[in-house]
PDB file of N, CA and C in Angstrom:
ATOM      1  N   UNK A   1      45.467  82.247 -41.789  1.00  0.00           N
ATOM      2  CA  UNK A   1      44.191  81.850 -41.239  1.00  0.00           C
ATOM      3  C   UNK A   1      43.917  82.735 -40.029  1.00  0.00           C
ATOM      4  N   UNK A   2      42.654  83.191 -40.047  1.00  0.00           N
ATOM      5  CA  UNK A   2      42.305  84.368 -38.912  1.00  0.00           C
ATOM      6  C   UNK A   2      42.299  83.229 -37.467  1.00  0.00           C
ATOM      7  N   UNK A   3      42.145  83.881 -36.172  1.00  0.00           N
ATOM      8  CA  UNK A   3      41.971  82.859 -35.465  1.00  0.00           C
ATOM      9  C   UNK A   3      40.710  82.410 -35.102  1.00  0.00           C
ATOM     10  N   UNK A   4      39.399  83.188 -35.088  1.00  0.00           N
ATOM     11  CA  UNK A   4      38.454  82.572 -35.722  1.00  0.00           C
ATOM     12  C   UNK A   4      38.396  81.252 -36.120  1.00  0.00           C
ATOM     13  N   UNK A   5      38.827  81.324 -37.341  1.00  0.00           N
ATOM     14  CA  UNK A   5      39.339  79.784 -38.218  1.00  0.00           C
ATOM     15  C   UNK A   5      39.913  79.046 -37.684  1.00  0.00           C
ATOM     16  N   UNK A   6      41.113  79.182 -36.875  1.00  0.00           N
ATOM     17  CA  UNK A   6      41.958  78.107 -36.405  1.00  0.00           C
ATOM     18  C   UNK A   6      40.856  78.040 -34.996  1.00  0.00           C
ATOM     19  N   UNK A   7      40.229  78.242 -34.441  1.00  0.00           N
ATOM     20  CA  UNK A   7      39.793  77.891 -33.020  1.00  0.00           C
ATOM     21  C   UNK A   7      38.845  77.392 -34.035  1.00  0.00           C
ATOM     22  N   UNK A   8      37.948  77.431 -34.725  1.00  0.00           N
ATOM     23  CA  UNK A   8      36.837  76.442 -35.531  1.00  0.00           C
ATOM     24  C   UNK A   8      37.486  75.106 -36.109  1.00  0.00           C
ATOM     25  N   UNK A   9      38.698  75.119 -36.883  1.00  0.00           N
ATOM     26  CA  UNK A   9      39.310  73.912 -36.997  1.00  0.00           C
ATOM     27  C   UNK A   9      39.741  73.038 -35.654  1.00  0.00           C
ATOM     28  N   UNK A  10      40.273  73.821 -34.968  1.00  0.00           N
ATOM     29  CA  UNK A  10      40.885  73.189 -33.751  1.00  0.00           C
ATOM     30  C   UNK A  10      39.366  72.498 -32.918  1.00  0.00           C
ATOM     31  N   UNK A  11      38.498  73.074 -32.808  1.00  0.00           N
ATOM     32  CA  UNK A  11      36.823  72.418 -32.590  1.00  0.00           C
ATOM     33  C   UNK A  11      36.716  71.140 -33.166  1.00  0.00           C
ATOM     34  N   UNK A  12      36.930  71.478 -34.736  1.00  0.00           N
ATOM     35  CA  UNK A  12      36.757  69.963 -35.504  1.00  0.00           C
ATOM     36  C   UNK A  12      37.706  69.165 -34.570  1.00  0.00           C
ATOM     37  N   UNK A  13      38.926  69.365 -34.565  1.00  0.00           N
ATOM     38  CA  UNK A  13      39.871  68.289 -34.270  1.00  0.00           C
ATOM     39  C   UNK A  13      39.531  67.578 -33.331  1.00  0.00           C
ATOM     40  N   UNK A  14      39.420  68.709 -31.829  1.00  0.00           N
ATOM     41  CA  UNK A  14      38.642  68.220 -30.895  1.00  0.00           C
ATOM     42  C   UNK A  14      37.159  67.101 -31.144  1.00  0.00           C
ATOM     43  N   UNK A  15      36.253  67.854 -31.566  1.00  0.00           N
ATOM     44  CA  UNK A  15      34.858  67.159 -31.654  1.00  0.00           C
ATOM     45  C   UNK A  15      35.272  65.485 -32.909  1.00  0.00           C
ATOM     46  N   UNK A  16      36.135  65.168 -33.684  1.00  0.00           N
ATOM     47  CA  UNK A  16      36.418  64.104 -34.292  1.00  0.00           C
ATOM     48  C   UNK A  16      37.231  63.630 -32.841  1.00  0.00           C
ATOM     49  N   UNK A  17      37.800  63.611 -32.101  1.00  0.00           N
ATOM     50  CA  UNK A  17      38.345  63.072 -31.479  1.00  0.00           C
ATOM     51  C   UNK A  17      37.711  62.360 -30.099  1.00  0.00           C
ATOM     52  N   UNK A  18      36.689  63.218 -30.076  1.00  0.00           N
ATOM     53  CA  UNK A  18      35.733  62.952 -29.133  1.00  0.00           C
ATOM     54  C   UNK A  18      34.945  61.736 -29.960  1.00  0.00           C
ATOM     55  N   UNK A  19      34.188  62.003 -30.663  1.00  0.00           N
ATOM     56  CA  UNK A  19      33.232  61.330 -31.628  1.00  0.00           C
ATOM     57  C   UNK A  19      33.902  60.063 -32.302  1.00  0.00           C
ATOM     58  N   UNK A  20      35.108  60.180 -32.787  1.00  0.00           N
ATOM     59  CA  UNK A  20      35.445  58.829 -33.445  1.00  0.00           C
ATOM     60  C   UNK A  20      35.248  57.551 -32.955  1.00  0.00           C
ATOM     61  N   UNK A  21      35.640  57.756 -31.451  1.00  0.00           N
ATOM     62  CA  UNK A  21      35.372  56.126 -30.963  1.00  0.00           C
ATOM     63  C   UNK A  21      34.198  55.828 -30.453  1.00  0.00           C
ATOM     64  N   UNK A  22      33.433  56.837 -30.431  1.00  0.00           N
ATOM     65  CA  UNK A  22      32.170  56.314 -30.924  1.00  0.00           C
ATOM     66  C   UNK A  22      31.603  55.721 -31.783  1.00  0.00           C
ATOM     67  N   UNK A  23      32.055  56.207 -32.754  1.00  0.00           N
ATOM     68  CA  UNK A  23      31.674  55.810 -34.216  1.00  0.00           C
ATOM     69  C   UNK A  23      32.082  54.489 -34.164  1.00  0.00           C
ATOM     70  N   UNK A  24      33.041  54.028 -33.870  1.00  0.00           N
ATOM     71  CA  UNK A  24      33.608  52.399 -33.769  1.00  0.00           C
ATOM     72  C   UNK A  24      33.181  51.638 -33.326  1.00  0.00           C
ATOM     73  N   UNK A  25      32.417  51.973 -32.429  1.00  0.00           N
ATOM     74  CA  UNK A  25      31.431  50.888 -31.717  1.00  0.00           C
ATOM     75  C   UNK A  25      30.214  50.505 -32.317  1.00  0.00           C
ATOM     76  N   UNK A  26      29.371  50.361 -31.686  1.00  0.00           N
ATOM     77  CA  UNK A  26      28.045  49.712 -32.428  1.00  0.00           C
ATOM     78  C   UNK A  26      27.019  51.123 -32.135  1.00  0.00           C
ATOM     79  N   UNK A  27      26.915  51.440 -33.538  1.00  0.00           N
ATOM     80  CA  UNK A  27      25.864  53.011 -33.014  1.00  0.00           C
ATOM     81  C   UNK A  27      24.419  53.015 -32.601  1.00  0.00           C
ATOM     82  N   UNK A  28      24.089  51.583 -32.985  1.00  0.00           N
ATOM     83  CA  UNK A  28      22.464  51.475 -32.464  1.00  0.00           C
ATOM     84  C   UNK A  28      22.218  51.211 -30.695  1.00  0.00           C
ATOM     85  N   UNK A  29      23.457  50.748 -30.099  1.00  0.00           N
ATOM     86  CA  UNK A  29      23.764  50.636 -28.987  1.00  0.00           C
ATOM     87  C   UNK A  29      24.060  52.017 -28.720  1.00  0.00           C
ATOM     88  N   UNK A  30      24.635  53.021 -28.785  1.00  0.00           N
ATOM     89  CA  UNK A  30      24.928  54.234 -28.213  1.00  0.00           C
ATOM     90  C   UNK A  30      23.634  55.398 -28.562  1.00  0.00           C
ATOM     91  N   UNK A  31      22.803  54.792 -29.397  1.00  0.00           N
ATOM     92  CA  UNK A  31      21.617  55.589 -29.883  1.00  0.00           C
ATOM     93  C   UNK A  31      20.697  54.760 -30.067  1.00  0.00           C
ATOM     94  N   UNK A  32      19.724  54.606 -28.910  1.00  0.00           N
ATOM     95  CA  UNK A  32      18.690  53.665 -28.952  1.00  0.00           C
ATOM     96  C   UNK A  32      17.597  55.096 -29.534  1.00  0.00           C
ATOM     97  N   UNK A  33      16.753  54.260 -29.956  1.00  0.00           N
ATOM     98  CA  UNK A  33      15.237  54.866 -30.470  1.00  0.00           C
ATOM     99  C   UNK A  33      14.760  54.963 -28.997  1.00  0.00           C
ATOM    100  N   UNK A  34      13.610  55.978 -29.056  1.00  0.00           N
ATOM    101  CA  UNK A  34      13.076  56.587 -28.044  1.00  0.00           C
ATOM    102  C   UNK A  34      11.746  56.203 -28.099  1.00  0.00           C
ATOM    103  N   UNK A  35      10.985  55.947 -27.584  1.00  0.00           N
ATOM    104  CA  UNK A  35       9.410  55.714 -27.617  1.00  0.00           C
ATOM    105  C   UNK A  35       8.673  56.511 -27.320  1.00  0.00           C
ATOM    106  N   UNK A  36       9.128  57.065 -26.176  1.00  0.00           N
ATOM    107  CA  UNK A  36       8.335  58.226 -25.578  1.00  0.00           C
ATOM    108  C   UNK A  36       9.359  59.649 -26.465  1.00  0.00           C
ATOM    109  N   UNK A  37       8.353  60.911 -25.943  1.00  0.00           N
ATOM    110  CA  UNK A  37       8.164  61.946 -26.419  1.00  0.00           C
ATOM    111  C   UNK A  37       9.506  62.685 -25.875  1.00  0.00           C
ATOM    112  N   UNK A  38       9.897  64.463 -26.015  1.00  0.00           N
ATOM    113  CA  UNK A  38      10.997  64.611 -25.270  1.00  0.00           C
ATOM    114  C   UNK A  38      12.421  64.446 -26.279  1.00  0.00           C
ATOM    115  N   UNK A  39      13.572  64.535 -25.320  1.00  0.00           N
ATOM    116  CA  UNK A  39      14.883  65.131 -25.807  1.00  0.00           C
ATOM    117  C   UNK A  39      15.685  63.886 -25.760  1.00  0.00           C
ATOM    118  N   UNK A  40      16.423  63.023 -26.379  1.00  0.00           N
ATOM    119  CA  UNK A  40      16.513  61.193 -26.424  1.00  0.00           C
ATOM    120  C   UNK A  40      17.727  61.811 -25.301  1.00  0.00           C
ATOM    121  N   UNK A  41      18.147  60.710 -24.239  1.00  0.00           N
ATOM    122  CA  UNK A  41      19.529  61.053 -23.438  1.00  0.00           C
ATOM    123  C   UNK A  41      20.758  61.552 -23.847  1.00  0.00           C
ATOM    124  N   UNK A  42      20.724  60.360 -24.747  1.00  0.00           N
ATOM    125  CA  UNK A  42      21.978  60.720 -25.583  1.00  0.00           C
ATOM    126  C   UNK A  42      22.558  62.247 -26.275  1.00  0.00           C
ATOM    127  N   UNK A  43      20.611  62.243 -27.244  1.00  0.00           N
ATOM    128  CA  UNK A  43      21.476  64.163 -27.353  1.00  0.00           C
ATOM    129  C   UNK A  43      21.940  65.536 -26.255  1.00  0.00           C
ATOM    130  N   UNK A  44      21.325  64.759 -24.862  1.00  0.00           N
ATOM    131  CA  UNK A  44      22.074  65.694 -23.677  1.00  0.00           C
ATOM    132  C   UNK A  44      23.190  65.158 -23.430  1.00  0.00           C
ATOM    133  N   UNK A  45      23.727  64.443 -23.484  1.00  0.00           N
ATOM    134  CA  UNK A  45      24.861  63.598 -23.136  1.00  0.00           C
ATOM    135  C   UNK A  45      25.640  64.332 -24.374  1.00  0.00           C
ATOM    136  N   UNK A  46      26.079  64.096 -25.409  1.00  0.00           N
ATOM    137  CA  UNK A  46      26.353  65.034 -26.832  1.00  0.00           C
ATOM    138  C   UNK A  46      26.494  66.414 -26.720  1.00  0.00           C
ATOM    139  N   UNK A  47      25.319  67.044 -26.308  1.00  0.00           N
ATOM    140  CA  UNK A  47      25.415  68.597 -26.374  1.00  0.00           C
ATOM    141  C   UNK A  47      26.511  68.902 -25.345  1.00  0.00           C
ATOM    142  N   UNK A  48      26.491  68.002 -24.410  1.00  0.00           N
ATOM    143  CA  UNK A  48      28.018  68.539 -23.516  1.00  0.00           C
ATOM    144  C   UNK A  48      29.228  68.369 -24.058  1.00  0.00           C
ATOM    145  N   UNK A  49      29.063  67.552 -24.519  1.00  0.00           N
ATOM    146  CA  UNK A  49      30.660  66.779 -25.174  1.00  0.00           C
ATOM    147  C   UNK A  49      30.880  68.015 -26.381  1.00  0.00           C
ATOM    148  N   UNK A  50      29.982  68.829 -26.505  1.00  0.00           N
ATOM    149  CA  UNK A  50      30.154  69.440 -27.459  1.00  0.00           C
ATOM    150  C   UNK A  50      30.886  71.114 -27.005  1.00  0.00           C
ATOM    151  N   UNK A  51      30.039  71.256 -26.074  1.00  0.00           N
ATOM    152  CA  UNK A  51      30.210  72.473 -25.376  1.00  0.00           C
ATOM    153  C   UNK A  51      31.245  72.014 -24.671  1.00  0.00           C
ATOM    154  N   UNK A  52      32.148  70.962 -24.233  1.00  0.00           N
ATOM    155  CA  UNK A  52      32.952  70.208 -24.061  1.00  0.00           C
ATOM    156  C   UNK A  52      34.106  70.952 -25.334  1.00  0.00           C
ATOM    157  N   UNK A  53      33.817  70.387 -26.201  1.00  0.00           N
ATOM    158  CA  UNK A  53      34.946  70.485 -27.553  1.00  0.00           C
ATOM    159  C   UNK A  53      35.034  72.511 -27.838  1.00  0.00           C
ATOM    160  N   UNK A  54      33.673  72.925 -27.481  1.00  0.00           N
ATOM    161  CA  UNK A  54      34.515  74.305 -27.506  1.00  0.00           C
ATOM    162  C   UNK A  54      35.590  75.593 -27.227  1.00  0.00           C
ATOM    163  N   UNK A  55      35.320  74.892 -25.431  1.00  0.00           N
ATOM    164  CA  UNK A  55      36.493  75.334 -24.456  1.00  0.00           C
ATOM    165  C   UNK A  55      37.519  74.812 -24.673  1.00  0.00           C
ATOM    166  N   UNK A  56      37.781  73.491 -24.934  1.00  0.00           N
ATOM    167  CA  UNK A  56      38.781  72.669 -25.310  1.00  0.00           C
ATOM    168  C   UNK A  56      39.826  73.783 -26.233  1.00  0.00           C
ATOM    169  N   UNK A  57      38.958  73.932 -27.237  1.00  0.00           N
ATOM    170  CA  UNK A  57      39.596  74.583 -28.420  1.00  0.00           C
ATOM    171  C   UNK A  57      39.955  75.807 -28.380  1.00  0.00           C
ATOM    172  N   UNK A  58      38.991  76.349 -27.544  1.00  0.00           N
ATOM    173  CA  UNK A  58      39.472  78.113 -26.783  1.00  0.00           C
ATOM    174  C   UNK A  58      40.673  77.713 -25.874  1.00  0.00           C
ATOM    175  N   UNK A  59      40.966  76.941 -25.134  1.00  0.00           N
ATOM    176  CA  UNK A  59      42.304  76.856 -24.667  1.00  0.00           C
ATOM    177  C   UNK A  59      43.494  76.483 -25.428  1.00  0.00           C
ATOM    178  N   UNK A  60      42.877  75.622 -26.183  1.00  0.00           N
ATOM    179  CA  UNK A  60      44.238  75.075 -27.176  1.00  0.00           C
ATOM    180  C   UNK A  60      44.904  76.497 -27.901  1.00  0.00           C
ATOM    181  N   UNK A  61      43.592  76.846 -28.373  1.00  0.00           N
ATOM    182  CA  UNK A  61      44.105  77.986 -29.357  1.00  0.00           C
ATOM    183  C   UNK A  61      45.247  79.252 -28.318  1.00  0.00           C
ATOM    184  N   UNK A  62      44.338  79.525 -27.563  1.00  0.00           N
ATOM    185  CA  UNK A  62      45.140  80.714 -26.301  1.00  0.00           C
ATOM    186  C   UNK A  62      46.381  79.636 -26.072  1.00  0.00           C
ATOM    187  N   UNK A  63      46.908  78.661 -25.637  1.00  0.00           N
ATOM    188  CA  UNK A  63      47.603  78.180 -25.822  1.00  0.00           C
ATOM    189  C   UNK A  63      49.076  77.977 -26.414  1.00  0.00           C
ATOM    190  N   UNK A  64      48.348  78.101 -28.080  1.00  0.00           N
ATOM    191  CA  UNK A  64      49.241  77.939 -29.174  1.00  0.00           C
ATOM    192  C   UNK A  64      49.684  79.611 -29.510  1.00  0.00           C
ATOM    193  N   UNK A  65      48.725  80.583 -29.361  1.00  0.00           N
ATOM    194  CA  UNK A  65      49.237  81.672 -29.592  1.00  0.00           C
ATOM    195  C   UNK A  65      50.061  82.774 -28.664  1.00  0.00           C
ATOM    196  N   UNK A  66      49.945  81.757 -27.489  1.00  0.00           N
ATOM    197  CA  UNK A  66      50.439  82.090 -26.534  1.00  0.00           C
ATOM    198  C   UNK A  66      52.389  82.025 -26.601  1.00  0.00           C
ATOM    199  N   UNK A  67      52.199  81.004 -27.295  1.00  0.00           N
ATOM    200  CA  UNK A  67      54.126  80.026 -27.856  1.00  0.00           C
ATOM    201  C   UNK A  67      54.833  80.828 -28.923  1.00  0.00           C
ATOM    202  N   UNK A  68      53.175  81.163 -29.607  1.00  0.00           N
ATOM    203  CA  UNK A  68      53.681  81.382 -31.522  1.00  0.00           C
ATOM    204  C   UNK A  68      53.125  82.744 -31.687  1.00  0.00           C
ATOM    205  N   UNK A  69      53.532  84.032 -31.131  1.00  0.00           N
ATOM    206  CA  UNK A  69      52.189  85.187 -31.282  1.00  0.00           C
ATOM    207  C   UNK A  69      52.683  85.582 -32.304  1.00  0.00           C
ATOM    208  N   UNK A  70      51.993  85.965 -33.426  1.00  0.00           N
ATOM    209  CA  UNK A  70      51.746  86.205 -34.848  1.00  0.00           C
ATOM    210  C   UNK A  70      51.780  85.099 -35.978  1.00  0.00           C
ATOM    211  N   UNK A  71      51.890  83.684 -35.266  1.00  0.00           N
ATOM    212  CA  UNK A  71      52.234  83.368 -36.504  1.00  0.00           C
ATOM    213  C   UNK A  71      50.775  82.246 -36.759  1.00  0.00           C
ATOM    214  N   UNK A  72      50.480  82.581 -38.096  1.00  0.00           N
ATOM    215  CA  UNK A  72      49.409  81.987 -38.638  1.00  0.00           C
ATOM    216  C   UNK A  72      49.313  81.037 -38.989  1.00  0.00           C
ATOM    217  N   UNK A  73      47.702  80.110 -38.662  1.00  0.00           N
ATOM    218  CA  UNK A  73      47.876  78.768 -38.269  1.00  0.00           C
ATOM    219  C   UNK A  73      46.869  78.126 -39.395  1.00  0.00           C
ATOM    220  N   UNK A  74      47.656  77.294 -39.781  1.00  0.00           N
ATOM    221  CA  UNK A  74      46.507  76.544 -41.386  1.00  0.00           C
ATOM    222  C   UNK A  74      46.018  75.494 -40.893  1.00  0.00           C
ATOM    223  N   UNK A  75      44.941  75.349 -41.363  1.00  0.00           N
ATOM    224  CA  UNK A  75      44.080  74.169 -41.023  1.00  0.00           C
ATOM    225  C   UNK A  75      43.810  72.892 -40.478  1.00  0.00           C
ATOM    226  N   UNK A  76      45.176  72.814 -41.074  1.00  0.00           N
ATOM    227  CA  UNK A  76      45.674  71.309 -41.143  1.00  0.00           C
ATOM    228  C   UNK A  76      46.067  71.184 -39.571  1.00  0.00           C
ATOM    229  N   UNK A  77      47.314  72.290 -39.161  1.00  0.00           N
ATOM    230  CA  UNK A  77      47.889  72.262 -38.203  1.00  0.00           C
ATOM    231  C   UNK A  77      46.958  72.676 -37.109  1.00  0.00           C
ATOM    232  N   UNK A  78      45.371  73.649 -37.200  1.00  0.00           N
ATOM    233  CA  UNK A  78      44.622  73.627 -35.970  1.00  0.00           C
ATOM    234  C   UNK A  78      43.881  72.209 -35.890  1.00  0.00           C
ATOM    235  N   UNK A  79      43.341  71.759 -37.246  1.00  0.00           N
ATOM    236  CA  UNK A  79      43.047  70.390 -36.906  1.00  0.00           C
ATOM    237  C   UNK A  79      44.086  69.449 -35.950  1.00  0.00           C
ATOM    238  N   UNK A  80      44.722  69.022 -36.283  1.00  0.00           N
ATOM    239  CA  UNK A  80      45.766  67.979 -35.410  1.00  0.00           C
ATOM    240  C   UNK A  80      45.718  68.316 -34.084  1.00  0.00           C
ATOM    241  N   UNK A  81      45.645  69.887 -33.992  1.00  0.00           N
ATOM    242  CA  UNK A  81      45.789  70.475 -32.532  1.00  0.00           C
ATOM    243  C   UNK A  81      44.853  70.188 -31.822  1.00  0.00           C
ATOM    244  N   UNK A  82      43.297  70.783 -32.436  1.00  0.00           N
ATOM    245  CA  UNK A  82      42.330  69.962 -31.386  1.00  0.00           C
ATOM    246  C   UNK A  82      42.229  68.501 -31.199  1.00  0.00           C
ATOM    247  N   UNK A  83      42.770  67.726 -32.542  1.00  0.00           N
ATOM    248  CA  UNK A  83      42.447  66.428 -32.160  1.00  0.00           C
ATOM    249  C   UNK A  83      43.941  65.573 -31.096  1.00  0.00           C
ATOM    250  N   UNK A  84      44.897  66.054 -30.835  1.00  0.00           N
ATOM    251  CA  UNK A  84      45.893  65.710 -30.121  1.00  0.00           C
ATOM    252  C   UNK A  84      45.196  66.079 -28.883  1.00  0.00           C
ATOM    253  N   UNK A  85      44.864  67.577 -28.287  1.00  0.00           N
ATOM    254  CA  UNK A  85      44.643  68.105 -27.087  1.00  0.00           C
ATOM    255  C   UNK A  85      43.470  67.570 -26.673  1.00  0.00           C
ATOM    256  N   UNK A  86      42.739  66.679 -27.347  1.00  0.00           N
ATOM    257  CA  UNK A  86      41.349  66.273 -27.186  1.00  0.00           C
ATOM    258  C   UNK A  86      41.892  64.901 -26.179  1.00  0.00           C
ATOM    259  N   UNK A  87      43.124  64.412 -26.868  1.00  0.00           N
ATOM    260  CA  UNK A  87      43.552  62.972 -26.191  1.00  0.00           C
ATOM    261  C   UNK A  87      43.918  63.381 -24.833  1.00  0.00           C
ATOM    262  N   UNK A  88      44.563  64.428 -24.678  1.00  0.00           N
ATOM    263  CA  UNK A  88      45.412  64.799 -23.787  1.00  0.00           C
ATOM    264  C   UNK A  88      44.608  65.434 -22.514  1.00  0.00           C
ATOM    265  N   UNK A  89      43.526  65.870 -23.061  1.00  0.00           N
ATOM    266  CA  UNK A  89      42.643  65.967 -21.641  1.00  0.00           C
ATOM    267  C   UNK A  89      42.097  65.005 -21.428  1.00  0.00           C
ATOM    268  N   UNK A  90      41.359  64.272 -22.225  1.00  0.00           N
ATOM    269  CA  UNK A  90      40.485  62.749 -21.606  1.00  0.00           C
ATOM    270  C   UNK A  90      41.908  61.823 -21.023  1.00  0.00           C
ATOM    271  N   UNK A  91      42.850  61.985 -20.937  1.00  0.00           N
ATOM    272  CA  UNK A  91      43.594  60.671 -20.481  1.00  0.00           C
ATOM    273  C   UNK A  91      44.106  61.724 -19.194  1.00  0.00           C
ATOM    274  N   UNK A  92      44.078  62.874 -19.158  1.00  0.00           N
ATOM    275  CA  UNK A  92      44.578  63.309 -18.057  1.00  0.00           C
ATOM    276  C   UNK A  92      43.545  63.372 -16.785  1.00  0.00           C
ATOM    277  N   UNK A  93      42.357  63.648 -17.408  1.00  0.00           N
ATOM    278  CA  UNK A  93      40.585  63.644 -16.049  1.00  0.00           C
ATOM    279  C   UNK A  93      40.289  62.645 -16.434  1.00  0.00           C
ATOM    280  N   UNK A  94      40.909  61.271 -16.974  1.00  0.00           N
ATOM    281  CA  UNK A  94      40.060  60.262 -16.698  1.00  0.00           C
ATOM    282  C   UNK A  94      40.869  58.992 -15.676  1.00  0.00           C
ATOM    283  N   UNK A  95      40.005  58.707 -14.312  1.00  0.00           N
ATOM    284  CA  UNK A  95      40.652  58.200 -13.587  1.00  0.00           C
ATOM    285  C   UNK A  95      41.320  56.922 -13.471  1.00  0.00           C
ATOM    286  N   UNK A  96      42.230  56.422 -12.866  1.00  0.00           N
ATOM    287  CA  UNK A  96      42.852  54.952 -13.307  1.00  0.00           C
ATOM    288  C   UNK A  96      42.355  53.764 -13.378  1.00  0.00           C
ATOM    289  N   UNK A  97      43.027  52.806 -14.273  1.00  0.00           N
ATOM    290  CA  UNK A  97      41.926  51.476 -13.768  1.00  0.00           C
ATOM    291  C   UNK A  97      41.855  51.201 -12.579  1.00  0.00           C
ATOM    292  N   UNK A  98      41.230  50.260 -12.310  1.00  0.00           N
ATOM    293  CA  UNK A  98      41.256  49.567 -11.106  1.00  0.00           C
ATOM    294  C   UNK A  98      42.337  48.260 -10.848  1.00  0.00           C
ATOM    295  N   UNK A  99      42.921  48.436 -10.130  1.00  0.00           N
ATOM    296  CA  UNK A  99      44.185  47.321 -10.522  1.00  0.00           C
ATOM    297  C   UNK A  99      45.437  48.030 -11.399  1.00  0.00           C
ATOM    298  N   UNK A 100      45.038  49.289 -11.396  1.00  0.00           N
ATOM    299  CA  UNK A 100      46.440  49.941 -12.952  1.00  0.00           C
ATOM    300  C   UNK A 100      47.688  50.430 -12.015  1.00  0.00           C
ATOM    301  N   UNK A 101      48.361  50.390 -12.461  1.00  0.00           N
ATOM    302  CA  UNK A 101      49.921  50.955 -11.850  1.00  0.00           C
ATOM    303  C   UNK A 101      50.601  50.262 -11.760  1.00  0.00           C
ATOM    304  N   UNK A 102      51.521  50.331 -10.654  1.00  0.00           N
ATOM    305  CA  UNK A 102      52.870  49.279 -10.490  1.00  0.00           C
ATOM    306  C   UNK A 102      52.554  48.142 -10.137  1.00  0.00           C
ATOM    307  N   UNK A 103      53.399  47.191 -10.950  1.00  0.00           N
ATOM    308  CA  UNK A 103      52.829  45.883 -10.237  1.00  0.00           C
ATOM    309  C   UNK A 103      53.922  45.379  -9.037  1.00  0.00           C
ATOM    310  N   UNK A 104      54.063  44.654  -8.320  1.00  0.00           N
ATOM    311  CA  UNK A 104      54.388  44.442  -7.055  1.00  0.00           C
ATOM    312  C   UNK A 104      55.476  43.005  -7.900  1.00  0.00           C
ATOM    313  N   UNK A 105      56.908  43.673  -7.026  1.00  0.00           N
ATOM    314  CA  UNK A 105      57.882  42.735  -7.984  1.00  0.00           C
ATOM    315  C   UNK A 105      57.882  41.247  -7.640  1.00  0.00           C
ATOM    316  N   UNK A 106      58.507  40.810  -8.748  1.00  0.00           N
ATOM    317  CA  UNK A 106      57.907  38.935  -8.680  1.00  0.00           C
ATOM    318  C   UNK A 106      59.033  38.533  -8.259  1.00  0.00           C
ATOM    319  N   UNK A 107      59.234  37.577  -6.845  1.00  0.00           N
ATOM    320  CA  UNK A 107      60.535  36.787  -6.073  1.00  0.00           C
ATOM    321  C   UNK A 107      60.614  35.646  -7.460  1.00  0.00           C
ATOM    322  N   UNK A 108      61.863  35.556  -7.232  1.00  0.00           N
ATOM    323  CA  UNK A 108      62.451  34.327  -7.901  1.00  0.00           C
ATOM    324  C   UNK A 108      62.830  33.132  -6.687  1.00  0.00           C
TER     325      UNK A 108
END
């Protein structure tokens, strides 16, 4: 697979990984109809997440060929890649709960 290909699969992986839990929720809630005229929020909100999933995948890939130089990457395996590295940045820039961490030990 050229790398071309594997940074386009590795995109998919990414952009399903982004998108899935969306999909799980209620989509008429995440995509209201628009009344007025214009670009709905949501598809600006999207087009980032998207341009989002490309860099993603330009790093993953520089990344992986960075570990593995020459060795060619099938589909399967750039898929998984963007969709693993997709987890691995949203849980790393996304900030803690409120209340999350150690809890404070319990006297007996």
């Amino acid at each position: 697979m050229s790398d071309l290909s594997a940074y386009i699969w590795i995109a998919g992986g990414v952009f399903v990984g982004v998108v899935y839990p969306v999909l799980l929720g209620i989509v008429r809630k995440q995509f209201p109809t628009t009344t007025a005229g214009g670009m709905p929020a949501w598809m600006k909100r999207y087009g980032i997440l998207f341009v989002f999933c490309l860099i993603t995948a330009l790093i993953v890939l520089a990344i992986y060929k960075n570990g593995n130089p020459g060795v060619q990457l099938d589909w399967v395996k750039a898929f998984l890649l963007g969709f693993g590295w997709e987890s691995i940045v949203e849980k790393s820039l996304k900030p803690p709960a409120p209340g999350g961490g150690a809890r404070p030990p319990t006297g007996s």
